[in-house]
C-alpha atoms as a PDB file:
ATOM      1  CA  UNK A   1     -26.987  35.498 -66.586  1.00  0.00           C
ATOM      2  CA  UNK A   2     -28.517  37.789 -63.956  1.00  0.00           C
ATOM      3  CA  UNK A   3     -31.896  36.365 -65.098  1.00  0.00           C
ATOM      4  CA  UNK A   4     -31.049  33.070 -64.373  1.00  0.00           C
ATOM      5  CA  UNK A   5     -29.270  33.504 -61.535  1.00  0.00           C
ATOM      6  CA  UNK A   6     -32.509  35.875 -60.185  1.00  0.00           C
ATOM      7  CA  UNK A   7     -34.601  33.072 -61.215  1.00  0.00           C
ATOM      8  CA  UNK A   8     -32.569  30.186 -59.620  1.00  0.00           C
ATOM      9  CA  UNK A   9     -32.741  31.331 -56.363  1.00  0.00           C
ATOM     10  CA  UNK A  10     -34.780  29.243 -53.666  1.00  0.00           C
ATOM     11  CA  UNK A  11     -38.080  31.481 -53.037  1.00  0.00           C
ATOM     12  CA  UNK A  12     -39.331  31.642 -49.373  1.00  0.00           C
ATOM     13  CA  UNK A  13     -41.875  29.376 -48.770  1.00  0.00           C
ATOM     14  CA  UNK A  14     -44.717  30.222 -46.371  1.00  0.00           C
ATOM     15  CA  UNK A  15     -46.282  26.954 -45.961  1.00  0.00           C
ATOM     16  CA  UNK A  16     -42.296  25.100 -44.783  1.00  0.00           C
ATOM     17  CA  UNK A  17     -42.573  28.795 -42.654  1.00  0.00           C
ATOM     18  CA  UNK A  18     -45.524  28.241 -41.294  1.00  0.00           C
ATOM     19  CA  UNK A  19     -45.167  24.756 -40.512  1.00  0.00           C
ATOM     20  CA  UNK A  20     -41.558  25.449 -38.321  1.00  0.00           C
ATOM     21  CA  UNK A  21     -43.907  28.178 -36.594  1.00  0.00           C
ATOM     22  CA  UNK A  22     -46.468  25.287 -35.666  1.00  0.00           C
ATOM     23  CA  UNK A  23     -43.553  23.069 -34.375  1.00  0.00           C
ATOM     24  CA  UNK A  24     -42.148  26.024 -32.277  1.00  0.00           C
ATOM     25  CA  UNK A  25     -45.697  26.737 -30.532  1.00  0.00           C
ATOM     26  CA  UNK A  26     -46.284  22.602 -30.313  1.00  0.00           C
ATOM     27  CA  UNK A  27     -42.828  22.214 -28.412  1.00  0.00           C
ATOM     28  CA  UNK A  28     -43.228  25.556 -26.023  1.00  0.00           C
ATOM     29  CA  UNK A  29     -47.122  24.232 -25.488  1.00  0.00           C
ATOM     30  CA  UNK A  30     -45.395  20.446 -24.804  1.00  0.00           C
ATOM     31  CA  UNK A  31     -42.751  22.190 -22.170  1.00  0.00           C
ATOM     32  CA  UNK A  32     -45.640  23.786 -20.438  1.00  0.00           C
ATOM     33  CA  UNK A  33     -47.433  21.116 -20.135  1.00  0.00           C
ATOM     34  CA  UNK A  34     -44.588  18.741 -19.194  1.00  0.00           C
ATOM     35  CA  UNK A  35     -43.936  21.695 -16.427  1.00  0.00           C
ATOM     36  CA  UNK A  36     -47.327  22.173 -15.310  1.00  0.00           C
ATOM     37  CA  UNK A  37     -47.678  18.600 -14.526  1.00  0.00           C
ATOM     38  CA  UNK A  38     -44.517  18.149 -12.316  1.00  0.00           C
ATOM     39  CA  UNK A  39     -45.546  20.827 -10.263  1.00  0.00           C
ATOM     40  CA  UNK A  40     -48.901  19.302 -10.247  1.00  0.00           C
ATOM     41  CA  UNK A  41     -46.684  16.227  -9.240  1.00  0.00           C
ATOM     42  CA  UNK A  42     -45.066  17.534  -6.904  1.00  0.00           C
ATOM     43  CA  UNK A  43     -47.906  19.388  -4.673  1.00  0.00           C
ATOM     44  CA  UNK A  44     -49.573  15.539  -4.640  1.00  0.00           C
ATOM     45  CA  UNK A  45     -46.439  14.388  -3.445  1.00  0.00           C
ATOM     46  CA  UNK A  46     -46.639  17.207  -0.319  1.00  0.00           C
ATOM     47  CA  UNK A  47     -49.714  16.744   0.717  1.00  0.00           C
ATOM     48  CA  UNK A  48     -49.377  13.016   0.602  1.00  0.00           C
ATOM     49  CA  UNK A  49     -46.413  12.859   2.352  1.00  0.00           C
ATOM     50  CA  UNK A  50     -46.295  15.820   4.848  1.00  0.00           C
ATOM     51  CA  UNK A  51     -43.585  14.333   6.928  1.00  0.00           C
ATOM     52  CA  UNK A  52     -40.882  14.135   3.914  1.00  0.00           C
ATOM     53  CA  UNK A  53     -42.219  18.057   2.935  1.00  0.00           C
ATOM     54  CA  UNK A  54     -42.181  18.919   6.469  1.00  0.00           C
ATOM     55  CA  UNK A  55     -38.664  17.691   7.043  1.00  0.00           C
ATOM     56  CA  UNK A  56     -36.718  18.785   3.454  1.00  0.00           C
ATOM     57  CA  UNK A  57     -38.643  22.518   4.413  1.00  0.00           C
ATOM     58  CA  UNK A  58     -37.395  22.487   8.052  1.00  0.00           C
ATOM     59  CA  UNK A  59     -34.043  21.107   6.656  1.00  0.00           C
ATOM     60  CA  UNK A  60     -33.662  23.655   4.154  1.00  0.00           C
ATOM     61  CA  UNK A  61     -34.487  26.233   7.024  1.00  0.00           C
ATOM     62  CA  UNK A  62     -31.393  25.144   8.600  1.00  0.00           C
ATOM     63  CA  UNK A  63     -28.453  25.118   5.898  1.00  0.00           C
ATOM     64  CA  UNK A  64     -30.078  28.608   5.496  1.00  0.00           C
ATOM     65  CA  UNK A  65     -29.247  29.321   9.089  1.00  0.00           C
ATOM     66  CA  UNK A  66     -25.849  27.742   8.703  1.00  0.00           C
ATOM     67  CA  UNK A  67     -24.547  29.606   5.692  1.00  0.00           C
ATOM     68  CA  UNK A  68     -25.937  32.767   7.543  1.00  0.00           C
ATOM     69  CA  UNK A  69     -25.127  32.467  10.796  1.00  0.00           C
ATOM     70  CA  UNK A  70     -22.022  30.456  10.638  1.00  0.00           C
ATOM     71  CA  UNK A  71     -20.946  27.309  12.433  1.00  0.00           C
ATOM     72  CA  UNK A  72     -21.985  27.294  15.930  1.00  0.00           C
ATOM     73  CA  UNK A  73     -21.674  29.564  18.483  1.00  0.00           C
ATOM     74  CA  UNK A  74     -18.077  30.576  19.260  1.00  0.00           C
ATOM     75  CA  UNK A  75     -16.248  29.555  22.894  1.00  0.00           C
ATOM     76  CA  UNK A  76     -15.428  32.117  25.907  1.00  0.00           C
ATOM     77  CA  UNK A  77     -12.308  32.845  27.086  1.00  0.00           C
ATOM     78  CA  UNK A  78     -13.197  30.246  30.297  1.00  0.00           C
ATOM     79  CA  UNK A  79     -14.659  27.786  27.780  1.00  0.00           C
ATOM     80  CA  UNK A  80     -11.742  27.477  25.738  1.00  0.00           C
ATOM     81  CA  UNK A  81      -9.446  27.213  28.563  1.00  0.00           C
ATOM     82  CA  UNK A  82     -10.879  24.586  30.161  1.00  0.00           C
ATOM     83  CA  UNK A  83     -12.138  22.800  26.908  1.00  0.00           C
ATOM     84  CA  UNK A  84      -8.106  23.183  26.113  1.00  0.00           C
ATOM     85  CA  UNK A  85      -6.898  21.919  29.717  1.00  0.00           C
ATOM     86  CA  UNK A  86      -9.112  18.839  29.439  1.00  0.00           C
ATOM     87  CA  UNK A  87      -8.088  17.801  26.240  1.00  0.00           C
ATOM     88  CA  UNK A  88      -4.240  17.942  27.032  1.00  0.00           C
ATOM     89  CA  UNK A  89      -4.984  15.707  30.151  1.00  0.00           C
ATOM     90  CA  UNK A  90      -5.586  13.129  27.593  1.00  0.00           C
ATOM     91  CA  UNK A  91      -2.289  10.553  27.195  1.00  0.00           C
ATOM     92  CA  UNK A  92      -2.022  10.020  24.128  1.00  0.00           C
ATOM     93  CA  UNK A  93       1.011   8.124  24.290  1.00  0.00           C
ATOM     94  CA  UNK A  94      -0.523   5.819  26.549  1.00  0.00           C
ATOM     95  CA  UNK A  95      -3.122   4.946  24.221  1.00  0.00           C
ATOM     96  CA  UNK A  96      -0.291   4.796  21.062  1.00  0.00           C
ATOM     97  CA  UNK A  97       1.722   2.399  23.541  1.00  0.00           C
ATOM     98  CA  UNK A  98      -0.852   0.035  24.404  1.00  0.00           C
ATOM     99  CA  UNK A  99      -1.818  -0.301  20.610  1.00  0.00           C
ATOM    100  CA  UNK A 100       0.993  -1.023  19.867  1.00  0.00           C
ATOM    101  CA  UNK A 101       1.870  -3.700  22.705  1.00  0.00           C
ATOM    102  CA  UNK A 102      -1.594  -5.137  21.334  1.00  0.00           C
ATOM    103  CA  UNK A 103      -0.833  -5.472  17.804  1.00  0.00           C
ATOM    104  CA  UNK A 104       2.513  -7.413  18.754  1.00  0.00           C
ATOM    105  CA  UNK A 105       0.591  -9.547  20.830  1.00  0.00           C
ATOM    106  CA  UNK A 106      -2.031 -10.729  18.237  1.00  0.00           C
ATOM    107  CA  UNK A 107       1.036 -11.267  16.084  1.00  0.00           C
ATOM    108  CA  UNK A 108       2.451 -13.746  18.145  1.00  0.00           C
ATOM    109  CA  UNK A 109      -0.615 -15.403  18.410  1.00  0.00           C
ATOM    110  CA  UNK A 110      -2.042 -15.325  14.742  1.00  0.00           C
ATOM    111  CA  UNK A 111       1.658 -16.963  14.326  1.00  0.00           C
ATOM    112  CA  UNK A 112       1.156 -19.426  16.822  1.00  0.00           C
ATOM    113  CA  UNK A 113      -2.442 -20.838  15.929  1.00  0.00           C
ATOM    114  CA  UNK A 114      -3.083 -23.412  13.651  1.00  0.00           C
ATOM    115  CA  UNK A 115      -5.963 -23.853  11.235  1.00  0.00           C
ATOM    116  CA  UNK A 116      -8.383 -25.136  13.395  1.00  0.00           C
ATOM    117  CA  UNK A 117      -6.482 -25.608  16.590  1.00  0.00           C
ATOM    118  CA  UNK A 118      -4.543 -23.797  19.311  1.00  0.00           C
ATOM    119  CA  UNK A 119      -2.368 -25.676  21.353  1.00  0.00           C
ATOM    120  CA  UNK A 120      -0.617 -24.296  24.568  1.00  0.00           C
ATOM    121  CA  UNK A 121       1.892 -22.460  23.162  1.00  0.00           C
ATOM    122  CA  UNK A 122      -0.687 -20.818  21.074  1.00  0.00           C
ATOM    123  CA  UNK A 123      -3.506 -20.653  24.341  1.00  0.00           C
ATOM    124  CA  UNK A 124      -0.116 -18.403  26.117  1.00  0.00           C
ATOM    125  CA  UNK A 125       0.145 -15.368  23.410  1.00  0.00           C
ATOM    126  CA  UNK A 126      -4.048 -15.482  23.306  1.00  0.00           C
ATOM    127  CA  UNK A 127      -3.884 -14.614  27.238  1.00  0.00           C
ATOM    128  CA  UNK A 128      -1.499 -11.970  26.499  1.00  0.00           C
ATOM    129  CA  UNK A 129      -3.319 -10.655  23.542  1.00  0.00           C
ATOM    130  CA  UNK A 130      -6.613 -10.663  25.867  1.00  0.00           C
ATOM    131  CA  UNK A 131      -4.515  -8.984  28.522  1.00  0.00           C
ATOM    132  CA  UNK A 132      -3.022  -6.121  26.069  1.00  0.00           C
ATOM    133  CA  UNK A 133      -6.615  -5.924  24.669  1.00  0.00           C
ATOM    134  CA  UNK A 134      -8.208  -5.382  27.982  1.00  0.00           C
ATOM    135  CA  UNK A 135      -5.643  -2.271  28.670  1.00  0.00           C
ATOM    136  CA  UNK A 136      -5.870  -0.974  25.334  1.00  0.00           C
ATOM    137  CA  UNK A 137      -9.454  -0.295  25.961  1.00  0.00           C
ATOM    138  CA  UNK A 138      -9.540   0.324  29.673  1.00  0.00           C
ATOM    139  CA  UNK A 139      -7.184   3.698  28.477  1.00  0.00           C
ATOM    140  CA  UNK A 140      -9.548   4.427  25.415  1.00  0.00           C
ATOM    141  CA  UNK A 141     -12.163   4.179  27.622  1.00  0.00           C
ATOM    142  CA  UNK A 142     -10.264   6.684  29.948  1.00  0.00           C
ATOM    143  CA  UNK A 143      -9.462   8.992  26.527  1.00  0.00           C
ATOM    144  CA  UNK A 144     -12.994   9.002  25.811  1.00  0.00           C
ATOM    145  CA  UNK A 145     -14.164  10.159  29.021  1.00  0.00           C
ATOM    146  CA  UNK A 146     -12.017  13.136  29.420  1.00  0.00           C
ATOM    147  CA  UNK A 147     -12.836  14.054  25.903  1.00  0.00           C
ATOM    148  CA  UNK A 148     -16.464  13.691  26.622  1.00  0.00           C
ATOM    149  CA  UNK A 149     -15.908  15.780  29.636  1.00  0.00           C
ATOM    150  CA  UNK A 150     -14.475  18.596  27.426  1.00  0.00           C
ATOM    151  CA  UNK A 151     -17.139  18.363  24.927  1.00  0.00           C
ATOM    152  CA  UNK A 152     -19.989  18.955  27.490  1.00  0.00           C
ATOM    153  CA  UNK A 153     -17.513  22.342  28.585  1.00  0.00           C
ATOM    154  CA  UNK A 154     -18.100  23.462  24.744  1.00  0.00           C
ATOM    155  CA  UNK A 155     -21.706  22.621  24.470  1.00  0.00           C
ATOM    156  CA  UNK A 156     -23.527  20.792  21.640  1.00  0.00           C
ATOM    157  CA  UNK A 157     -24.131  24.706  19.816  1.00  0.00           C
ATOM    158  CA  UNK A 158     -20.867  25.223  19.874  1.00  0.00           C
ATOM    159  CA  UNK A 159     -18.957  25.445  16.813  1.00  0.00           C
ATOM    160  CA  UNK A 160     -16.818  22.498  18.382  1.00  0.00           C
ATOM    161  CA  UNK A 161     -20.514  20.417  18.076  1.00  0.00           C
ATOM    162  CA  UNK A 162     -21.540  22.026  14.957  1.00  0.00           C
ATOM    163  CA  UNK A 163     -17.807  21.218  12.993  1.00  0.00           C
ATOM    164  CA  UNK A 164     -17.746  17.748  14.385  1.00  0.00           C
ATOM    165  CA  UNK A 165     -21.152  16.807  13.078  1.00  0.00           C
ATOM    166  CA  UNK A 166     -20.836  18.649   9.710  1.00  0.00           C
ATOM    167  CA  UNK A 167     -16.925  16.434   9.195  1.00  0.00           C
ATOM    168  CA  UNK A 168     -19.118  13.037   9.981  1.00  0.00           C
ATOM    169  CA  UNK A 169     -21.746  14.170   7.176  1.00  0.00           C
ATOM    170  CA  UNK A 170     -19.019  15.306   4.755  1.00  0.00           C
ATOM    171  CA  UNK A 171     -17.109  12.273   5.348  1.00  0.00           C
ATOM    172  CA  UNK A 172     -19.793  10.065   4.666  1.00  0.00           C
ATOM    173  CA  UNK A 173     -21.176  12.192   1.643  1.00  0.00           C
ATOM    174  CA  UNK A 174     -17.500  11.994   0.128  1.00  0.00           C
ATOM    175  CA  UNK A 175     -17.577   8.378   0.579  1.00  0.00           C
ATOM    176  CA  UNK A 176     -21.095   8.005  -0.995  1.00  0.00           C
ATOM    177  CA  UNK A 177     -19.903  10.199  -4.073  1.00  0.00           C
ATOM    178  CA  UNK A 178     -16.404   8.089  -4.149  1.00  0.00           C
ATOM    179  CA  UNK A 179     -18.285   4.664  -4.173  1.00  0.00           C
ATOM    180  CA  UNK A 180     -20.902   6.040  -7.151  1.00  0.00           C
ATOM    181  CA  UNK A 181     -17.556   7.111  -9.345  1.00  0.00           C
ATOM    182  CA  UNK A 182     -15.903   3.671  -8.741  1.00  0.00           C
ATOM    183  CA  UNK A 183     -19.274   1.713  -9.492  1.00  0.00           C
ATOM    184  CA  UNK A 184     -19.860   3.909 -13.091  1.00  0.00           C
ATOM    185  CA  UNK A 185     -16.628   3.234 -14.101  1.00  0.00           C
ATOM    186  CA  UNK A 186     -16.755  -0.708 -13.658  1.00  0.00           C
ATOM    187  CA  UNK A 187     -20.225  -0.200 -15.149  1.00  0.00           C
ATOM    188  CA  UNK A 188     -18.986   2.064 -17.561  1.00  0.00           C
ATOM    189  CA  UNK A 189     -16.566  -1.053 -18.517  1.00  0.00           C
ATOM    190  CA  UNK A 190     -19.228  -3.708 -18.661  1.00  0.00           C
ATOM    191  CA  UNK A 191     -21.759  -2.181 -20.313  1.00  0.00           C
ATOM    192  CA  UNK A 192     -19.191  -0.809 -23.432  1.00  0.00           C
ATOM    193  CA  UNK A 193     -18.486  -4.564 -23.851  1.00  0.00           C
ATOM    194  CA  UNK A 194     -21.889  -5.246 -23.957  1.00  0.00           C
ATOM    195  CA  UNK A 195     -22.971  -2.997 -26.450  1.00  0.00           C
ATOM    196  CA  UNK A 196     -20.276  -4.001 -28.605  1.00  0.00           C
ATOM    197  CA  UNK A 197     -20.911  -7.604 -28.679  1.00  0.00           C
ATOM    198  CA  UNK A 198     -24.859  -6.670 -29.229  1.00  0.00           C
ATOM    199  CA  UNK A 199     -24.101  -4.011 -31.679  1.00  0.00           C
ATOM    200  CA  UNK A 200     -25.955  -1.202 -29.895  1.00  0.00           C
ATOM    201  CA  UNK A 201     -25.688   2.709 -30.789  1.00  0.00           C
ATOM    202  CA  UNK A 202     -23.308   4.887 -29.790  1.00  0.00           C
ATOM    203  CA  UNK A 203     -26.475   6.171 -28.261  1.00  0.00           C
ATOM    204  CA  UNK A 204     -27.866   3.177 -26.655  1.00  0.00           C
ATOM    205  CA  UNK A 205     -25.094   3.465 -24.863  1.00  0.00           C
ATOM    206  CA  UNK A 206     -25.228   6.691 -23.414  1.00  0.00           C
ATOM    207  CA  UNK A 207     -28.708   6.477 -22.523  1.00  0.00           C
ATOM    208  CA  UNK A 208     -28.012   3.118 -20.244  1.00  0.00           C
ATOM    209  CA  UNK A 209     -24.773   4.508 -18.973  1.00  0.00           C
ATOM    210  CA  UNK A 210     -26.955   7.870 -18.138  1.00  0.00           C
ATOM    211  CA  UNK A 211     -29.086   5.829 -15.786  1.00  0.00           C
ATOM    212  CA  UNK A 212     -26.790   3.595 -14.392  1.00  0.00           C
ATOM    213  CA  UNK A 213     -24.801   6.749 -12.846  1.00  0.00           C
ATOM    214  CA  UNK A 214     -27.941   7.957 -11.801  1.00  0.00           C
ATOM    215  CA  UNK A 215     -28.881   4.629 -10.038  1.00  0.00           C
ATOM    216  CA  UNK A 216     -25.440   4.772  -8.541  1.00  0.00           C
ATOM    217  CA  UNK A 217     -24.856   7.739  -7.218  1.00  0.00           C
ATOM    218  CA  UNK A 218     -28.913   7.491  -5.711  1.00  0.00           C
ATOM    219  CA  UNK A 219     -27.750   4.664  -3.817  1.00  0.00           C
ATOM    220  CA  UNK A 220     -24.826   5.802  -2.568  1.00  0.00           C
ATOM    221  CA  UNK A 221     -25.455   8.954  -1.130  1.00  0.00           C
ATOM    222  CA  UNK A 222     -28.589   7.374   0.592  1.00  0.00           C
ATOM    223  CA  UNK A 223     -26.597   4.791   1.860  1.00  0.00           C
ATOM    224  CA  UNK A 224     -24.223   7.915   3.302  1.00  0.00           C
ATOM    225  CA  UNK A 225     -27.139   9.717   5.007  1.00  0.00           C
ATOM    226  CA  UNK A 226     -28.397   6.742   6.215  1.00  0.00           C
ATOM    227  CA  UNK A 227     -24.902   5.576   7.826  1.00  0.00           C
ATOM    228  CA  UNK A 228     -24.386   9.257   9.053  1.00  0.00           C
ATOM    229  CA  UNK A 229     -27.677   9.213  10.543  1.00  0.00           C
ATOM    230  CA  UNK A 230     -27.119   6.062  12.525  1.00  0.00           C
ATOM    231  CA  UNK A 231     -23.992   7.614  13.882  1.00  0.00           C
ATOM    232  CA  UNK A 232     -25.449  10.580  14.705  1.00  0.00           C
ATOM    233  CA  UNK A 233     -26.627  10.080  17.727  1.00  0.00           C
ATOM    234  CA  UNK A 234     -23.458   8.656  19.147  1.00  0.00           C
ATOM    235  CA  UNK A 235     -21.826  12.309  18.369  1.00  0.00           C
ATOM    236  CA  UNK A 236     -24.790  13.444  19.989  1.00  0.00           C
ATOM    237  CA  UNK A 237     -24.598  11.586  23.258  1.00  0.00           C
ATOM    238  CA  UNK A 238     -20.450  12.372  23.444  1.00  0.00           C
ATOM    239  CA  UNK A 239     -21.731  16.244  24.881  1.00  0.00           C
ATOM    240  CA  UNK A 240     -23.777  15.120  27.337  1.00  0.00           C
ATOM    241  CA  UNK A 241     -26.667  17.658  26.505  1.00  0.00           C
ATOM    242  CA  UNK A 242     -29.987  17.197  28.299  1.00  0.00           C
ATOM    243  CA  UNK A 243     -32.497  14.864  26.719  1.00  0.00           C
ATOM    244  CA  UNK A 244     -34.382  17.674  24.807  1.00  0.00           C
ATOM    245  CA  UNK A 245     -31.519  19.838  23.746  1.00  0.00           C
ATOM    246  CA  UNK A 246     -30.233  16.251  21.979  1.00  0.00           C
ATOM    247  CA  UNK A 247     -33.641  15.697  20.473  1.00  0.00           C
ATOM    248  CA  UNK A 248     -33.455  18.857  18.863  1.00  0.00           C
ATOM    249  CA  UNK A 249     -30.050  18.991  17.467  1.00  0.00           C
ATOM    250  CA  UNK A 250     -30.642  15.296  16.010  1.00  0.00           C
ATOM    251  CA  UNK A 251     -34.092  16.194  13.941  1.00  0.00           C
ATOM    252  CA  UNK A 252     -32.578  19.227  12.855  1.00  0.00           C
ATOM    253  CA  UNK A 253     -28.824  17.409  11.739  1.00  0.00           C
ATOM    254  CA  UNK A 254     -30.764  14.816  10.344  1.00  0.00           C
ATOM    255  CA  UNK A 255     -33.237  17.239   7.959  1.00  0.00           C
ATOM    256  CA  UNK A 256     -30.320  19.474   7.157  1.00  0.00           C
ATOM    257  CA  UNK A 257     -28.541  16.452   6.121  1.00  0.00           C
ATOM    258  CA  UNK A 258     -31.733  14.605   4.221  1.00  0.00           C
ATOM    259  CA  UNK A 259     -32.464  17.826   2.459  1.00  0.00           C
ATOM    260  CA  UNK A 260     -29.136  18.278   0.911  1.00  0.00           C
ATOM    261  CA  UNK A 261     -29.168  15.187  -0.117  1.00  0.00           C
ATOM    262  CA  UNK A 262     -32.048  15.427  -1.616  1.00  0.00           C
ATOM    263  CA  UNK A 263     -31.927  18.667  -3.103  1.00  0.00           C
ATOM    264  CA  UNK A 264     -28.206  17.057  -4.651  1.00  0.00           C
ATOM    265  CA  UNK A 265     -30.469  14.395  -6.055  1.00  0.00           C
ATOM    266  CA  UNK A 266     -32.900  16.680  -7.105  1.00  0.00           C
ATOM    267  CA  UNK A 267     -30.346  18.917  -9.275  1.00  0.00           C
ATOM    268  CA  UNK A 268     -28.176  15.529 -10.934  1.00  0.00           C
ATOM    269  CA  UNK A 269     -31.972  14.610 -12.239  1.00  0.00           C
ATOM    270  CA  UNK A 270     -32.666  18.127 -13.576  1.00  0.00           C
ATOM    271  CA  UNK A 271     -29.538  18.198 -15.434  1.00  0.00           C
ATOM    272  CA  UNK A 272     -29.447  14.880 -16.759  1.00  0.00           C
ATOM    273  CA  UNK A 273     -33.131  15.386 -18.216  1.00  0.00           C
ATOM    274  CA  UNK A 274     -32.333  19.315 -19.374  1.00  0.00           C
ATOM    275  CA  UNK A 275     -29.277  17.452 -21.248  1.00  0.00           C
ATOM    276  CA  UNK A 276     -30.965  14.846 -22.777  1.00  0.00           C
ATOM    277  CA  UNK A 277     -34.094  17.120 -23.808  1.00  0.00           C
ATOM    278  CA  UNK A 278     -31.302  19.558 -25.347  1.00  0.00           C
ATOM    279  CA  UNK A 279     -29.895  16.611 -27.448  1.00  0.00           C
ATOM    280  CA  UNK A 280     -33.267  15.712 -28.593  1.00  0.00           C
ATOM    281  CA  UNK A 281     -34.407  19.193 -29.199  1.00  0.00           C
ATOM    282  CA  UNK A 282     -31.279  19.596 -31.247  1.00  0.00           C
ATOM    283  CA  UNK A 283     -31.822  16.675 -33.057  1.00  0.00           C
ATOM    284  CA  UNK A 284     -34.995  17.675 -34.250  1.00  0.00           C
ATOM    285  CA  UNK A 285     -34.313  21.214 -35.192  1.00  0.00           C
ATOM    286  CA  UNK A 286     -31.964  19.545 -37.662  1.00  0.00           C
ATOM    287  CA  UNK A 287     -34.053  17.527 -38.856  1.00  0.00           C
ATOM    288  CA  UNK A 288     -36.595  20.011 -39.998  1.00  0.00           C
ATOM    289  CA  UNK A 289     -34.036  22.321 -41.330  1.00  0.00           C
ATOM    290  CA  UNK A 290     -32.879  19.300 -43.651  1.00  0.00           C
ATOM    291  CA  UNK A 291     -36.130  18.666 -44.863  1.00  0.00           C
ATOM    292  CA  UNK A 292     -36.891  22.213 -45.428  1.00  0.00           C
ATOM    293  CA  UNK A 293     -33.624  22.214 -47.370  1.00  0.00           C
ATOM    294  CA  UNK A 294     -34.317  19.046 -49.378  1.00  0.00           C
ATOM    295  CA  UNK A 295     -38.288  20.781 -50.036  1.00  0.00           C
ATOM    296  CA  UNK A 296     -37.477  23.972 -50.934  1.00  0.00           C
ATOM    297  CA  UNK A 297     -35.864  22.894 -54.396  1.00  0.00           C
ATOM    298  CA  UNK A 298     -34.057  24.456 -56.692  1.00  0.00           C
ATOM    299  CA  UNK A 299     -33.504  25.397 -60.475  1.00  0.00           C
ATOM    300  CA  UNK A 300     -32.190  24.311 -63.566  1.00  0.00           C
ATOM    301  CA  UNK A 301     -31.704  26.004 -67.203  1.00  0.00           C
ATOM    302  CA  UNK A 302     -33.324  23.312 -70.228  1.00  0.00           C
ATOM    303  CA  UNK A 303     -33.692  24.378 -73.299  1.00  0.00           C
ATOM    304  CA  UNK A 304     -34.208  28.142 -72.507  1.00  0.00           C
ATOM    305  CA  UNK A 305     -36.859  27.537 -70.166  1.00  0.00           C
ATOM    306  CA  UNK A 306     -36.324  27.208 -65.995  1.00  0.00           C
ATOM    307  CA  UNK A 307     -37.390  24.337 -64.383  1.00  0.00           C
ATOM    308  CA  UNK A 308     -37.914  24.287 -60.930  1.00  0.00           C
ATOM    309  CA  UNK A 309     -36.872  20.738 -58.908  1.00  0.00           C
ATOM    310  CA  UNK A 310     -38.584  20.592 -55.448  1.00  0.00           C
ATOM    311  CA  UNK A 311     -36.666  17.585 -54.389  1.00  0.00           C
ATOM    312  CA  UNK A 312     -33.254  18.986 -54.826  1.00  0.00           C
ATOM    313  CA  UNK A 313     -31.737  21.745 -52.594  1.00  0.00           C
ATOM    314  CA  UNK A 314     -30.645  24.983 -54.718  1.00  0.00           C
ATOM    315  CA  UNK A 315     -27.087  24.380 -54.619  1.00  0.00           C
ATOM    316  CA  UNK A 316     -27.087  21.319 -56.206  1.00  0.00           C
END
């Protein structure tokens, strides 16, 4: 019984050994390569396009600064107190009571009009809604002034500039993010129905859905920095810097804002392609160690004599 037992035992193999070696040093030589030629890839791309390297390195150069230094520089004593004094001159009840006067006014008129008419009756409430309009933004305009006023007190530096401008680009970022989550989950919908009706696989499916979210969440947060951009320079304008000083802060917003972006990108690619290489490395390591399995055979008692079955594993 020990004999057989001895003898029925699956003998290493060198040549299955061997072979698994060979795969190991083909994949880690394919990974090298596949590494040496993004790089490659990417030092094209640089010199190529030295603007886009120029700006992600000088943006990159300033979230640095930002984590390090902090937010802005921080108010005086006389700074705050007249930033403070300004903003409090600002009637904000005014404003709230002329909105509201407005909105009751286009009431009455959206009431009065007809589909494609507007009689007197109707022509009356649109001369009060112009009038409540006109005030409405004659004490906006008012607000905006005095707030203007104490923004140019703070400076653009300030961390009163600095938090304003990094809200926008949150804001906007959030919103980019929001609208990619909304679109992969109506996608998410169609395409399952899809598949189904075309009898796809499981992962079919997952490689689709894998670049849909990745087409949706490119376009929306390029659609944010693009909006935030645009709006930038509005913020910008509000403090009432000097020409150059506003230059300045709006290259180096916009590049802090393009390279996070971009390095957010940059890091939902790397993970999606590290997962799906990890699935397919997976897949492959089991692979091999089932056919090393269903080659490496094993034994069977006939007749007195052990016979050896290479296309059965040994437990069988």
């Amino acid at each position: 019984n020990y004999l057989i037992r001895f003898l029925c035992q699956p003998k290493p193999q060198p040549k299955e050994q061997n072979q698994i070696m060979n795969n190991n040093q083909a994949d880690s030589i394919v990974v090298s390569n596949v590494s040496s030629a993004i790089v490659t890839a990417a030092k094209g791309f640089a010199k190529r396009h030295k603007v886009i390297t120029f700006s992600y390195v000088y943006g990159m150069s300033i979230l640095c600064a930002i984590v390090l230094i902090g937010s802005g520089t921080k108010l005086t004593f006389d700074q705050q107190r007249q930033y403070n004094q300004i903003m409090n001159s600002i009637d904000l009840q005014a404003e709230y009571t002329a909105a509201s006067k407005y909105h009751t006014s286009y009431a009455n008129y959206y009431q009065s009009k007809g589909w494609f008419s507007c009689d007197a009756h109707c022509q009356h409430y649109k001369s009060i809604m112009d009038r409540r309009k006109s005030e409405w933004e004659e004490i906006k305009a008012e607000g905006n002034a005095r707030m203007s006023d104490a923004k140019s007190v703070a400076g653009l530096f300030s961390e009163v500039g600095v938090t304003e401008v990094k809200d926008s680009f949150w804001d906007y970022f959030n919103s980019g993010k929001q609208f990619a989550k909304r679109q992969s989950w109506w996608d998410a919908l169609f395409m399952g129905m899809r598949s189904m009706s075309r009898d796809e696989s499981f992962i079919e499916y997952g490689l689709k859905m894998l670049m849909q979210v990745l087409i949706n969440f490119s376009m929306g947060l390029i659609m944010a920095l693009f909006i935030f951009i645009f709006g930038l320079w509005g913020i910008i304008s509000s403090y009432q810097a000097n020409p150059l000083t506003a230059l300045f802060f709006f290259v180096s917003a916009a590049s802090a804002a393009f390279a996070f972006v971009s390095t957010y990108l940059f890091a939902i690619y790397g993970a999606a392609a590290g997962g799906v290489v990890g699935v397919v490395k997976m897949a492959e390591s089991n692979m091999r160690i089932e056919a090393a399995r269903g080659g490496g055979g094993g034994a069977r008692v006939r007749n007195g004599y052990v016979e050896r079955n290479r296309n059965r594993p040994h437990y069988q």
